[in-house]
Protein backbone atom coordinates (compact mmCIF):
# COMPACT_ATOMS: atom_id res chain seq x y z
CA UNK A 1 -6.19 19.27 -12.61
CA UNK A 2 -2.52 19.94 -11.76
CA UNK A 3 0.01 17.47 -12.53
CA UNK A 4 3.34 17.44 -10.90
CA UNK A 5 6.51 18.18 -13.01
CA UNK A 6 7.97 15.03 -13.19
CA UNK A 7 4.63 13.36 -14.45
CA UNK A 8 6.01 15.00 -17.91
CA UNK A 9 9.18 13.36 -17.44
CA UNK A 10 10.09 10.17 -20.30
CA UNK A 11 11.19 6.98 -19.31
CA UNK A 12 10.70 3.53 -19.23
CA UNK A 13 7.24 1.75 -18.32
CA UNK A 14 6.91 -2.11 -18.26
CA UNK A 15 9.91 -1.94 -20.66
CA UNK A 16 8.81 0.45 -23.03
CA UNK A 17 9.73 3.89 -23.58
CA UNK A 18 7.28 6.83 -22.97
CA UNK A 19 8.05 10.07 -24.08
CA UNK A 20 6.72 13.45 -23.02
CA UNK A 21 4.63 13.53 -25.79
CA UNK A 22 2.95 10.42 -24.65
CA UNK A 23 2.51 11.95 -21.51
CA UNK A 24 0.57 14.99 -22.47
CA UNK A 25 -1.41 12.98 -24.26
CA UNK A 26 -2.05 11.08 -20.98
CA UNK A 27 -2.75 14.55 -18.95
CA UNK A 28 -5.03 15.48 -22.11
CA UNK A 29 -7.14 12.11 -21.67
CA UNK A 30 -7.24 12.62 -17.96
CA UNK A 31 -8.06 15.85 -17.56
CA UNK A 32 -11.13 14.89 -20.19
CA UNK A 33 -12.33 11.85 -18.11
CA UNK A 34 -12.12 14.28 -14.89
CA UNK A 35 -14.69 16.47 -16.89
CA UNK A 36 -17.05 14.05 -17.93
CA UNK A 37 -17.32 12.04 -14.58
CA UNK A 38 -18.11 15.56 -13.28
CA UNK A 39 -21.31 15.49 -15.91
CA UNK A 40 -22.18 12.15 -14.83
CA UNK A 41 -22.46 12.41 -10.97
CA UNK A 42 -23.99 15.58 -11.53
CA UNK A 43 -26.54 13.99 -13.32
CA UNK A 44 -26.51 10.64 -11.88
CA UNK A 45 -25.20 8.63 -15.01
CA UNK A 46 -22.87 5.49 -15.12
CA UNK A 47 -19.73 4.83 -16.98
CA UNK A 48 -17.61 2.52 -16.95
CA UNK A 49 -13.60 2.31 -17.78
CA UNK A 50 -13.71 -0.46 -21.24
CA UNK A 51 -11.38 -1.86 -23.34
CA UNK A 52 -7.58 -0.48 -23.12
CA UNK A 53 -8.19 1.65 -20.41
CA UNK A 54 -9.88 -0.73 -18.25
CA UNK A 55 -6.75 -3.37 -18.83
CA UNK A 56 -4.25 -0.39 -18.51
CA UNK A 57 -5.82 -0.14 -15.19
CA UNK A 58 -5.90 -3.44 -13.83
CA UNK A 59 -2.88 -4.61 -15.43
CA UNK A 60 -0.31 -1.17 -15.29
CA UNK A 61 -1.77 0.59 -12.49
CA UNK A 62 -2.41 3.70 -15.07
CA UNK A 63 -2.26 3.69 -18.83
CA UNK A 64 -1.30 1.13 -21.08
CA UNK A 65 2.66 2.59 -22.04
CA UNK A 66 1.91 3.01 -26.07
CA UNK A 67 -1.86 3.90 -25.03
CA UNK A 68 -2.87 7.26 -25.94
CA UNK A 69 -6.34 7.74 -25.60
CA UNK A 70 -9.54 6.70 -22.75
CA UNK A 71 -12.27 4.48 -23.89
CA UNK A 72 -15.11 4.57 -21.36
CA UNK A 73 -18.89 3.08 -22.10
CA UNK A 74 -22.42 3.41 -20.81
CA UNK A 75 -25.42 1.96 -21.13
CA UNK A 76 -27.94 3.25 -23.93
CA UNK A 77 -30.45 5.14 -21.35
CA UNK A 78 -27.28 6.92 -19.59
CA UNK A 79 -25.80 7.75 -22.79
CA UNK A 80 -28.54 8.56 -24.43
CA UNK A 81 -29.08 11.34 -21.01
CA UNK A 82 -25.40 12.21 -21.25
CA UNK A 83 -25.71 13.34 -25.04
CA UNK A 84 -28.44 15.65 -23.67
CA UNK A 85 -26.65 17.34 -21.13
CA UNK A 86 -22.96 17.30 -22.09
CA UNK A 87 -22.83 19.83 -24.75
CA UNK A 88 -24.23 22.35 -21.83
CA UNK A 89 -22.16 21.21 -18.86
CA UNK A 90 -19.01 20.11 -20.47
CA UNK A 91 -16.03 23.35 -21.38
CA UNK A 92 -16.36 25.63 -24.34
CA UNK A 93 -13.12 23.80 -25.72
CA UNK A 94 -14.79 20.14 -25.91
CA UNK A 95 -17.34 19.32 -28.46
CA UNK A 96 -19.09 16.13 -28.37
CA UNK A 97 -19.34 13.28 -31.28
CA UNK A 98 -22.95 11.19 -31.37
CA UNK A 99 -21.87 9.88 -34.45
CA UNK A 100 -18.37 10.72 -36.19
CA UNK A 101 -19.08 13.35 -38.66
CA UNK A 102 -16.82 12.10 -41.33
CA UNK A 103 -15.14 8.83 -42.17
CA UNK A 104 -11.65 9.92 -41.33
CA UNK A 105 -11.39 8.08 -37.75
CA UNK A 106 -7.93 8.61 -37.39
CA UNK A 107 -8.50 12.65 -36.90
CA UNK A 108 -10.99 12.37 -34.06
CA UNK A 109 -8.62 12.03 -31.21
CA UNK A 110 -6.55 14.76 -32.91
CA UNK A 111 -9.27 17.24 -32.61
CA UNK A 112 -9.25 16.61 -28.80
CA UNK A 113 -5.56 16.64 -28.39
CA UNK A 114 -5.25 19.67 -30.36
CA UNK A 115 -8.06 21.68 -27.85
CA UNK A 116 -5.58 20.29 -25.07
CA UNK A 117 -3.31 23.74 -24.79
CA UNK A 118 -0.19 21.28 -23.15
CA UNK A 119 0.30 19.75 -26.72
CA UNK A 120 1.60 21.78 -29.79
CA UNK A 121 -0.64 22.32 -32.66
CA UNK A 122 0.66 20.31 -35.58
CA UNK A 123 -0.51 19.54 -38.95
CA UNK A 124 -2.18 16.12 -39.84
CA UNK A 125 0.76 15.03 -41.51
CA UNK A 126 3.25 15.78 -38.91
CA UNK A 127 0.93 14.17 -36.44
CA UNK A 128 -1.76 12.27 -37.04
CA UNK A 129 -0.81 10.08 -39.50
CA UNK A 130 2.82 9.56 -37.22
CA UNK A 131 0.95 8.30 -33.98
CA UNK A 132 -2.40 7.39 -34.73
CA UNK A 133 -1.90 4.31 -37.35
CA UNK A 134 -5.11 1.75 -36.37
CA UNK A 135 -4.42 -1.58 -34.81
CA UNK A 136 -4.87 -4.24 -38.22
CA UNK A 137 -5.26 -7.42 -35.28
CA UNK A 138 -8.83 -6.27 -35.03
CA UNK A 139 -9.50 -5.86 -38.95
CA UNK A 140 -7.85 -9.39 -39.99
CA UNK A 141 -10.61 -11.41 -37.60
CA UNK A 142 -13.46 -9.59 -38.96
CA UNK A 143 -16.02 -11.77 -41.12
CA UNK A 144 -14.80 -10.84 -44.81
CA UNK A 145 -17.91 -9.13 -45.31
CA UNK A 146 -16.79 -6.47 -42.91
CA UNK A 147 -13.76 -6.10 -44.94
CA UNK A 148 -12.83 -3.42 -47.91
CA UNK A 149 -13.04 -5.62 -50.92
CA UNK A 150 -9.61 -6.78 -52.19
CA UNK A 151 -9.58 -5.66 -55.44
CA UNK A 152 -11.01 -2.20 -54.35
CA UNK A 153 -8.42 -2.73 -51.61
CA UNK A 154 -5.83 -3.32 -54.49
CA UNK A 155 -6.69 -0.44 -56.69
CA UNK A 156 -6.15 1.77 -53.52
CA UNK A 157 -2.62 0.62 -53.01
CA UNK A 158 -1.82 0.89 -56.62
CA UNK A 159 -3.03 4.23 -56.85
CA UNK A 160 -0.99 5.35 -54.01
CA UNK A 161 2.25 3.43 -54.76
CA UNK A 162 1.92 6.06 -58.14
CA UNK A 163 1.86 8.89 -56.01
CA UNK A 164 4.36 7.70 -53.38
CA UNK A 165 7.91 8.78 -55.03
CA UNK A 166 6.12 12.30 -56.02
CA UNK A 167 4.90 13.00 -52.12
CA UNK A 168 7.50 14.66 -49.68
CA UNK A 169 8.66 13.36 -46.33
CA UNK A 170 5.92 13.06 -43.45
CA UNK A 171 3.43 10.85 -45.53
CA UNK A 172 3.09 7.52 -44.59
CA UNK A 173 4.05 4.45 -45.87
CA UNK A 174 2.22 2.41 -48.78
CA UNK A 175 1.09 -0.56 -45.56
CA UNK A 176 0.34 2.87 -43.66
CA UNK A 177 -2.04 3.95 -45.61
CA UNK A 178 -4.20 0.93 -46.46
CA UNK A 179 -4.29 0.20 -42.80
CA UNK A 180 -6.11 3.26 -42.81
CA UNK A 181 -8.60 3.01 -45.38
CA UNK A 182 -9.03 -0.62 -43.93
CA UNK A 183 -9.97 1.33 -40.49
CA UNK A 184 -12.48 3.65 -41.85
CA UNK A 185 -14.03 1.41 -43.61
CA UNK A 186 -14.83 -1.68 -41.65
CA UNK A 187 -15.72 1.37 -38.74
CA UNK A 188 -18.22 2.31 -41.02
CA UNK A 189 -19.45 -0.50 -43.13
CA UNK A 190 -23.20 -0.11 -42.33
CA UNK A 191 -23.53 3.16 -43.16
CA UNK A 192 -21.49 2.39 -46.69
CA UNK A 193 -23.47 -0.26 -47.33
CA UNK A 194 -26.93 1.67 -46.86
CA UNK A 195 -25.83 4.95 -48.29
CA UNK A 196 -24.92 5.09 -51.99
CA UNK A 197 -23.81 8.70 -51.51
CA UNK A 198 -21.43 7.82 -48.22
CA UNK A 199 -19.76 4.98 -50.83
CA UNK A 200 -18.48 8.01 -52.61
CA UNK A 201 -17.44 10.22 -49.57
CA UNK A 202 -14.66 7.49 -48.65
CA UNK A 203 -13.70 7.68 -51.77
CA UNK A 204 -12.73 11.34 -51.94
CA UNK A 205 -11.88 10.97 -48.13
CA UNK A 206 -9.35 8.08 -48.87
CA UNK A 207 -8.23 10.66 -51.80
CA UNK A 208 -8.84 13.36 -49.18
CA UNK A 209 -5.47 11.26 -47.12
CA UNK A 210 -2.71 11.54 -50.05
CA UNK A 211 -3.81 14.92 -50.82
CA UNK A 212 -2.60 16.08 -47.17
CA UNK A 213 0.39 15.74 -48.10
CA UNK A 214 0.84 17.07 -51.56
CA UNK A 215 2.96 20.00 -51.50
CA UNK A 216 3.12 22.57 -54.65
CA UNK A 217 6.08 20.96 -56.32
CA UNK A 218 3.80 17.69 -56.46
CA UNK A 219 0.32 19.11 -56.94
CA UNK A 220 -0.05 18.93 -60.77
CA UNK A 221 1.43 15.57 -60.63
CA UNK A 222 -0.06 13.49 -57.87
CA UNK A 223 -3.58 15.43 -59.16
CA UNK A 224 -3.27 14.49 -62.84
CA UNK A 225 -2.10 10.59 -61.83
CA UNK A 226 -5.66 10.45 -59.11
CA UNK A 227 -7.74 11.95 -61.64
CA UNK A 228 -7.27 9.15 -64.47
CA UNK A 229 -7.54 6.34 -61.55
CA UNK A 230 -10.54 8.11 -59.52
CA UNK A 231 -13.62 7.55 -61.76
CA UNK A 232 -13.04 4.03 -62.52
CA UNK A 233 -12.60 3.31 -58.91
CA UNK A 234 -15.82 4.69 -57.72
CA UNK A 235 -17.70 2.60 -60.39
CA UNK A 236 -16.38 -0.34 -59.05
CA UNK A 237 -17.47 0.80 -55.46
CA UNK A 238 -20.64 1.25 -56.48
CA UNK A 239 -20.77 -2.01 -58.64
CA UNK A 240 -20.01 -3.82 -55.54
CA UNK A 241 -23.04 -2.30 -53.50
CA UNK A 242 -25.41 -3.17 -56.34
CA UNK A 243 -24.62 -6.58 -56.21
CA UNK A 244 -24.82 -7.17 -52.37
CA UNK A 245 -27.82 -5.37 -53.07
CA UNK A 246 -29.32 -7.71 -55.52
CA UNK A 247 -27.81 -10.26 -53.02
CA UNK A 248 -30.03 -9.79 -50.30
């Protein structure tokens, strides 16, 4: 698909700035919806604009302005025949997600972008982290069973605001980062809840997000000050899934 020059241009929409950044991001999603609706007439499935994309279009004419990705839905039969015949028909460049592989949400629209060759490739701390912090509106009216526990939730910031003054510019803030961890986990909470071993992988993966942006002056440091807080942590996880378990 060919845009036209000034599609790339910034300016103001509805009152709010979009930059040229934003933009590509808007080609990017485009040009990826134009691919799969190709799949899905070809193969006679449904989908159907949902959520941000479906309001940017009613209510903008286009995207929502601070909107950067497409959110489309099917029903289970026409996804479930999409998931067959995407991988084949789809681009080498686009790889398809039944499940997200890890817990780290935040990168998955990343890994698009970065196959888009209109955006710059850019580390996860110079980009990710920047313009991908989750919504919290969602989190805060979820039934607290959905939520990370607040003491865990607790021991997470503390940990971090340890670390904080060693990290060096691009990480995020203290807020930043528990927004995140929030995110993953409420995104995930059946599968943390069922799997004793995927209660330890967002552990290291929440570790796995302040270690992105250790540098070498930092390393010894920030490693030595998550190594003493790490093991208690994880038996407090794992305290709290035995007792829901003994709960039910």
């Amino acid at each position: 698909m060919k845009f036209k020059k000034d599609f790339y241009k910034p300016g103001y929409i509805d009152g709010f700035y979009v930059d040229s950044t934003m933009k590509r991001f808007w080609a990017a999603s485009i040009e990826t919806l134009e691919e799969i609706d190709k799949v899905c007439r070809k193969h006679n499935i449904i989908w159907y604009a949902d959520g941000g994309t479906l309001l940017g279009a009613v209510r903008h004419k286009g995207f929502i302005p601070w909107d950067d990705d497409v959110d489309i839905v099917m029903k289970r039969k026409d996804y479930e025949k999409f998931l067959q015949v995407a991988p084949m028909e789809l681009p080498e460049h686009y790889k398809v997600y039944d499940r997200v592989p890890d817990l780290l949400l935040y990168k998955i629209p990343v890994l698009f972008a970065m196959s888009y060759p209109g955006i710059e490739s850019r580390t996860d701390k110079e980009f990710a982290f920047r313009y991908y912090i989750p919504d919290q509106s969602f989190y805060e009216g979820m039934p607290s069973e959905f939520q990370l526990n607040p003491e865990i939730e607790d021991n997470f910031k503390s940990m971090y605001s340890k670390v904080y003054g060693y990290l060096p510019e691009g990480k995020v803030t203290i807020d930043e980062y528990i927004q995140i961890i929030r995110f993953n986990y409420c995104k995930n909470w059946d599968v943390l809840w069922n799997n004793p071993k995927a209660i330890r992988n967002y552990f290291d993966e929440c570790m796995d997000i302040i270690m992105s942006f250790v540098d070498d002056e930092c390393m010894v440091t920030v490693t030595n000050i998550i190594t003493r807080c790490a093991e208690e942590m994880k038996e407090k996880l794992q305290t709290l899934k035995n007792n829901r378990d003994e709960q039910i």
